[in-house]
Protein backbone atom coordinates (compact mmCIF):
# COMPACT_ATOMS: atom_id res chain seq x y z
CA UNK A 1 38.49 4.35 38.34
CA UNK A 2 35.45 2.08 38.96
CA UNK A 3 32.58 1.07 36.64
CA UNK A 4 28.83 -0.75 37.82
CA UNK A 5 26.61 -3.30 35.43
CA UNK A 6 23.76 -1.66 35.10
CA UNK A 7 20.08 -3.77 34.20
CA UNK A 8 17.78 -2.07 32.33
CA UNK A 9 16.11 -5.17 30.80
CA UNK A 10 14.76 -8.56 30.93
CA UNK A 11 13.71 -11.21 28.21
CA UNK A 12 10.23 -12.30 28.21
CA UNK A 13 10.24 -15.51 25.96
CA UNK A 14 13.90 -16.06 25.11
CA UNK A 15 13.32 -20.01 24.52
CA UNK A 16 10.68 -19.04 22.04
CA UNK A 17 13.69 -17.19 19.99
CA UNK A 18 15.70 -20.38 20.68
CA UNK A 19 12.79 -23.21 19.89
CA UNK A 20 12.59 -20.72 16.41
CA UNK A 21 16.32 -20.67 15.21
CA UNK A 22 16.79 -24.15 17.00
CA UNK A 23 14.24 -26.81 16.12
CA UNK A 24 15.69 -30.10 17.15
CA UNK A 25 16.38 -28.50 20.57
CA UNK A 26 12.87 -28.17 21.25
CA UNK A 27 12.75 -29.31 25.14
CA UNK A 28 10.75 -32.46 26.23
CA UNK A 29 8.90 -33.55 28.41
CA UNK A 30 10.54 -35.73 31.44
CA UNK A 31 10.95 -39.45 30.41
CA UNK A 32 11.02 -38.79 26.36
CA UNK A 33 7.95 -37.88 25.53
CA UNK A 34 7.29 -35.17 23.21
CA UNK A 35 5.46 -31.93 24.51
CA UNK A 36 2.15 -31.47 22.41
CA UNK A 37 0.47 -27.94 21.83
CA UNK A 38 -2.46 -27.93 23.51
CA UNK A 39 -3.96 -26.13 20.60
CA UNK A 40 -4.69 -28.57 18.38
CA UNK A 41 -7.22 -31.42 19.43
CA UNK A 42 -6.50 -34.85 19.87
CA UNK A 43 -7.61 -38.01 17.64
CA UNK A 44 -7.42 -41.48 19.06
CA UNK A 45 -7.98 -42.79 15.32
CA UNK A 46 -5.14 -41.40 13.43
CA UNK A 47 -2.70 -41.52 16.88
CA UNK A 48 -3.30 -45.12 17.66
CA UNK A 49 -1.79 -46.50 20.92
CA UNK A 50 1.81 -46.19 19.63
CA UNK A 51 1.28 -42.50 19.93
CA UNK A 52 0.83 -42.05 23.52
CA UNK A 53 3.49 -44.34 24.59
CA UNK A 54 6.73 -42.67 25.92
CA UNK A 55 9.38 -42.85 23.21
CA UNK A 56 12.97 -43.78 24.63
CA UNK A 57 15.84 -41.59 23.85
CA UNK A 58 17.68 -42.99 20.62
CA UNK A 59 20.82 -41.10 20.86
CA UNK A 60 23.31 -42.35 22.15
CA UNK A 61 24.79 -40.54 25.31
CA UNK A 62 27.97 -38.68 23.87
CA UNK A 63 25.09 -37.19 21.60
CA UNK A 64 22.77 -36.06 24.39
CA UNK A 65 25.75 -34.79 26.17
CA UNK A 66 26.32 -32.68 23.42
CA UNK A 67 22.84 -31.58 22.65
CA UNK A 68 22.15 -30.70 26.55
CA UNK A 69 25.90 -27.94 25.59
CA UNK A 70 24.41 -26.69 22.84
CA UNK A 71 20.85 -26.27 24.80
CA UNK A 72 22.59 -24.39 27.63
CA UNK A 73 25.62 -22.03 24.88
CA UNK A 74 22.74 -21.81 21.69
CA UNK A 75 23.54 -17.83 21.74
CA UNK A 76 27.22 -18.41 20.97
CA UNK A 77 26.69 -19.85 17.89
CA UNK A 78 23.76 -17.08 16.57
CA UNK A 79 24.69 -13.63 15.49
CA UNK A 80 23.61 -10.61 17.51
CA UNK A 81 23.28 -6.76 17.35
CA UNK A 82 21.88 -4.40 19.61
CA UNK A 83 20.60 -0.71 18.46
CA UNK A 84 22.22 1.80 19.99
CA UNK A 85 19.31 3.30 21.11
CA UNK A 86 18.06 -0.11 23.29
CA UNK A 87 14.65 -0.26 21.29
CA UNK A 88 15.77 -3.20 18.87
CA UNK A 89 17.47 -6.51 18.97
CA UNK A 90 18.71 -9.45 16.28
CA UNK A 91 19.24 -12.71 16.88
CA UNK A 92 19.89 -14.27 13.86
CA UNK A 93 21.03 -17.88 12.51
CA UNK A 94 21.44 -19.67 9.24
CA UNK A 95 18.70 -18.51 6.90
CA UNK A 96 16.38 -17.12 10.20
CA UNK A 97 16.64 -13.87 12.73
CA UNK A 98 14.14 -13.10 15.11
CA UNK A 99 13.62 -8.99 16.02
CA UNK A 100 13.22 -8.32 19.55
CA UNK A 101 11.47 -5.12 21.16
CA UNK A 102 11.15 -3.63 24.17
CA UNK A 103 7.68 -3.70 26.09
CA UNK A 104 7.29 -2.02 29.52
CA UNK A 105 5.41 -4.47 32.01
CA UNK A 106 4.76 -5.28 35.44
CA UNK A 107 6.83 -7.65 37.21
CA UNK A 108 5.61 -10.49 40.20
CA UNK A 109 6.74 -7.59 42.59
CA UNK A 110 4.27 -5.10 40.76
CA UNK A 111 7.58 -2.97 39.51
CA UNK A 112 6.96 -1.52 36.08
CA UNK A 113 10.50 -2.71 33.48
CA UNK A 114 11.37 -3.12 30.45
CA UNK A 115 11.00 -6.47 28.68
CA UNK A 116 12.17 -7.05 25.37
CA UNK A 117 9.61 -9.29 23.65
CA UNK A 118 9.61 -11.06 19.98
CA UNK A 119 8.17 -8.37 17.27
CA UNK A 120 9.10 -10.42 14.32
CA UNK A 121 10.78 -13.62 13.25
CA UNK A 122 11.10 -15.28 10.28
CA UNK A 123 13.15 -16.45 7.27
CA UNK A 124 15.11 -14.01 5.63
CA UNK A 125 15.15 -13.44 1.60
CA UNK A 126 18.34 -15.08 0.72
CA UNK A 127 19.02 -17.28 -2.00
CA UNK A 128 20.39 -21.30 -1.46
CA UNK A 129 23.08 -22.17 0.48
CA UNK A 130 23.32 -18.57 1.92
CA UNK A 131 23.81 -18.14 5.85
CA UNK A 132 23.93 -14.44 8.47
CA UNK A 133 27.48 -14.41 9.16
CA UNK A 134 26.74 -10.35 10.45
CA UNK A 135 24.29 -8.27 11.87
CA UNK A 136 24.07 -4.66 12.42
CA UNK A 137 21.10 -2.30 13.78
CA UNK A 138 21.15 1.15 12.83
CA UNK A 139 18.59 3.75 14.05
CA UNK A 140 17.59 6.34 11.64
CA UNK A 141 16.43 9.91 12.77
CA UNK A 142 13.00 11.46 11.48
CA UNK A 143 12.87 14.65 9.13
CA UNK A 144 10.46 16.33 11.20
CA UNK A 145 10.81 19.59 12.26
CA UNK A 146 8.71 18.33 15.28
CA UNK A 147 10.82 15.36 15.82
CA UNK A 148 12.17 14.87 19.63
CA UNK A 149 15.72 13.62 17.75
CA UNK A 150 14.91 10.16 18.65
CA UNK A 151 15.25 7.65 16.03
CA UNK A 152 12.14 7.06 13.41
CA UNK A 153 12.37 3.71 12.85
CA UNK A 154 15.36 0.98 12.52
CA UNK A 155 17.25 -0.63 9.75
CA UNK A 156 18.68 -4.12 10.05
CA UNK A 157 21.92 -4.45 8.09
CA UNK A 158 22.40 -8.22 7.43
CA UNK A 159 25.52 -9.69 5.93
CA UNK A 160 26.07 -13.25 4.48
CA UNK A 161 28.37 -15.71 3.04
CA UNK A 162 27.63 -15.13 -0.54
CA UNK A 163 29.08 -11.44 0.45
CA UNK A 164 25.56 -9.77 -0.10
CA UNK A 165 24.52 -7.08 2.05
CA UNK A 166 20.40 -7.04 2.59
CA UNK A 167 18.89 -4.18 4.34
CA UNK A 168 15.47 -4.95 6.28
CA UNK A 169 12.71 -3.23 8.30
CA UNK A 170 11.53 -4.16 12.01
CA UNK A 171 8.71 -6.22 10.31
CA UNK A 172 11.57 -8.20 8.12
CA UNK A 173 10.46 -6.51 5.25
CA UNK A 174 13.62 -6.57 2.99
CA UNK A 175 14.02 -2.53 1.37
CA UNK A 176 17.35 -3.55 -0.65
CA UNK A 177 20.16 -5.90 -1.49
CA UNK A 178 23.25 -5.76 -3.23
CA UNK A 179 26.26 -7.90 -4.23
CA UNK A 180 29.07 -5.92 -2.86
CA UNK A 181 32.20 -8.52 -3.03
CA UNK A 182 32.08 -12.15 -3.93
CA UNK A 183 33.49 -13.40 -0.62
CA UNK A 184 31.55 -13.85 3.09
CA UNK A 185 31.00 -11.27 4.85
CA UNK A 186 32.92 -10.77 8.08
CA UNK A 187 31.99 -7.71 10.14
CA UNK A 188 29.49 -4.60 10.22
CA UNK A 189 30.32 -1.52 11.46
CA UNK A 190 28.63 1.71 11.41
CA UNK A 191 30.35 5.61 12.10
CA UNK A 192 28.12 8.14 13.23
CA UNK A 193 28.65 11.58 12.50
CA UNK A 194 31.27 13.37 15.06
CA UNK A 195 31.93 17.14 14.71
CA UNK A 196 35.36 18.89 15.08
CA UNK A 197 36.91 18.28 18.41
CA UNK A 198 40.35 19.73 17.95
CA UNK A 199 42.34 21.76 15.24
CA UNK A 200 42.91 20.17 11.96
CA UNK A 201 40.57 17.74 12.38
CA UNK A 202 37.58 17.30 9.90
CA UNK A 203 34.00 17.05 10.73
CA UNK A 204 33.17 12.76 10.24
CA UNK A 205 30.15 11.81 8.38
CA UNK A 206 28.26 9.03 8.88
CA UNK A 207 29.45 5.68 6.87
CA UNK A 208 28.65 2.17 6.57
CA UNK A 209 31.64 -0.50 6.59
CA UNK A 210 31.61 -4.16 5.44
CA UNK A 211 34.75 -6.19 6.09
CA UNK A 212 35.45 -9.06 4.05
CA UNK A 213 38.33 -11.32 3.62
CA UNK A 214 40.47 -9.70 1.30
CA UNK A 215 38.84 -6.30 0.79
CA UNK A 216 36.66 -3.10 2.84
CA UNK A 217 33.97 -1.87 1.31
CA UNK A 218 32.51 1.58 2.70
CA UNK A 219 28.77 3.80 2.17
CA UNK A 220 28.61 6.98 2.59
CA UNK A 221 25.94 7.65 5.44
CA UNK A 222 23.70 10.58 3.63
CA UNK A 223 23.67 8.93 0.22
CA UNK A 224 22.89 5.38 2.10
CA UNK A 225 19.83 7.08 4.34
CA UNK A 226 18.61 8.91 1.28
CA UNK A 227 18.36 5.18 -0.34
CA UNK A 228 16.91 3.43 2.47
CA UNK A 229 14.28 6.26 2.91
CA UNK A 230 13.22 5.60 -0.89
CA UNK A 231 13.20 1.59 -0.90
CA UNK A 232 10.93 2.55 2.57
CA UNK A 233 8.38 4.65 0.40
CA UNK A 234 8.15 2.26 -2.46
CA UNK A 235 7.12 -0.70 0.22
CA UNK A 236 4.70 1.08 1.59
CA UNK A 237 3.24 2.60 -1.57
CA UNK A 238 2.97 -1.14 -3.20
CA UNK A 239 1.54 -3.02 -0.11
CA UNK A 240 -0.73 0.03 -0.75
CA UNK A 241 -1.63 -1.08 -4.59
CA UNK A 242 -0.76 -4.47 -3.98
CA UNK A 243 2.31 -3.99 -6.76
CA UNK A 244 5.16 -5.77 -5.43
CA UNK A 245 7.33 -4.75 -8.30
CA UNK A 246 9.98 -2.72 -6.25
CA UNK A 247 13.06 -1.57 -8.33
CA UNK A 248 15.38 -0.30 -5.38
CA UNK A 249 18.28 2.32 -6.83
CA UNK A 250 21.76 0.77 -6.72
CA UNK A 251 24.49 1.69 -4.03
CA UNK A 252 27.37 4.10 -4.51
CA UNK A 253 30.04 2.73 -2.49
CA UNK A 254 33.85 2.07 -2.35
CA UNK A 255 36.24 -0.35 -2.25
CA UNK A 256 39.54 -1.18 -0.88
CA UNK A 257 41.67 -4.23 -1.84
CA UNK A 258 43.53 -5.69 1.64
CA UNK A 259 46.79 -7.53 -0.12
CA UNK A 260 49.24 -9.71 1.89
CA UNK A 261 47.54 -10.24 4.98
CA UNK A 262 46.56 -13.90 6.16
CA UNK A 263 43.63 -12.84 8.33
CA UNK A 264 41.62 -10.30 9.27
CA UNK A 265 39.29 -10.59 12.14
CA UNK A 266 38.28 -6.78 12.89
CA UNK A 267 38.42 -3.23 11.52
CA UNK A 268 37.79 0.53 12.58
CA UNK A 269 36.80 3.67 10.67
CA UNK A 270 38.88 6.83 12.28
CA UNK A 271 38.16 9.39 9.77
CA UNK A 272 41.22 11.63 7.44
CA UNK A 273 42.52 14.89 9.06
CA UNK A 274 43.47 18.08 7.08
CA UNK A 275 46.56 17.66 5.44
């Protein structure tokens, strides 16, 4: 049995997403000097000489080894989630994410493909101290009768180290948060609804998982869209009115207590059969 890699993708401006969630490995120019944006004018009074001279490098060289690894692995240490659907990306570190999206353009050769291209990026609504320890994308279909089945917009699912669990739009608009365990959050998984596919086996809804350390906490898909779809209407109803007091209805969800295991580093949702 053989498999192929297929492309069906590039990144425009990936070092924009990295300049974002990486200041201080901003790249310079050759010699030390720092690049300047050519947007904002230049004033000999307030730069003096000092300004234009080329600045040696003050780290020492086990540092700028080590800076140059991090330039070159920066993704390893950021958290990422792809939709299933292609048509969103996260890239997320710390307190920041950036949202990517796919743009169809014309390459050097004059081929038309798919670029994915930053739609959003920002700081997230988290409190002090908080970092993204999880991201997950989850497409959500549209209630129209005259809808193709393709998803009507995209939730982003982000989980952190104070174990809270915010839920955000493509713009990084944040619909709801809620405390679900007082412990970081490990993992995000998502089931999608599977009918029957042999004999005394149940029908599997949708449902939400959070890992965390010592416990599994799980939202049921319908109750969970029906939620999201609500905290949706109240955003856009007060950026309407320009009321941003949004009072988003609290999760129904359950939890499992994981006792006498040292570590836990992954989980899957399978579903219950008849008994």
């Amino acid at each position: 049995m053989a498999c192929s890699i297929v492309q069906f993708c590039y990144f425009q401006d990936l070092q924009a997403a990295r300049d974002f969630l990486f200041p201080h490995l901003r790249e310079e120019n050759p010699g030390g000097a720092v690049r300047r944006d050519a947007s904002k004018t230049t004033n000999w009074e307030d730069d003096g000489w000092g300004a234009w001279e080329e600045t040696e490098p003050q780290e020492p060289e086990e540092e700028g080894n080590t800076c140059k690894t991090q330039r070159s692995s920066w993704l390893q240490d950021c958290v990422l989630s792809l939709s299933p659907t292609n048509d969103l990306m996260v890239i997320a570190r710390e307190q920041k994410a950036v949202f990517l999206v796919p743009k169809w353009k014309y390459s050097d050769k004059g081929k038309e493909e798919m670029q994915f291209a930053v739609g959003w990026s920002g700081s997230l609504n988290v409190e002090e101290g908080e970092c993204v320890t999880s991201a997950l994308c989850i497409p959500l279909a549209s209630q129209k009768r005259s809808s193709t089945g393709r998803p009507d917009w995209t939730c982003i699912v982000v989980g952190f180290t104070s174990g809270y669990v915010r839920f955000y739009t493509e713009n990084g608009v944040l619909l709801l948060a809620q405390l679900l365990n007082e412990d970081s959050v490990i993992q995000l998984k998502c089931r999608t609804y599977e009918i029957p596919r042999h004999p005394g086996v149940t029908e599997q809804n949708e449902e939400l998982s959070i890992l965390y350390p010592a416990a599994i906490v799980t939202i049921d898909g319908f109750s969970l869209f029906q939620s999201l779809r609500a905290c949706r209407n109240q955003v856009a109803k007060a950026a309407a009115s320009g009321n941003e007091n949004i009072q988003p209805p609290p999760l129904a969800y359950k939890k499992w207590g994981l006792q006498d295991i040292d570590t836990i580093i992954d989980h899957a949702s399978i579903g219950l059969p008849i008994v």
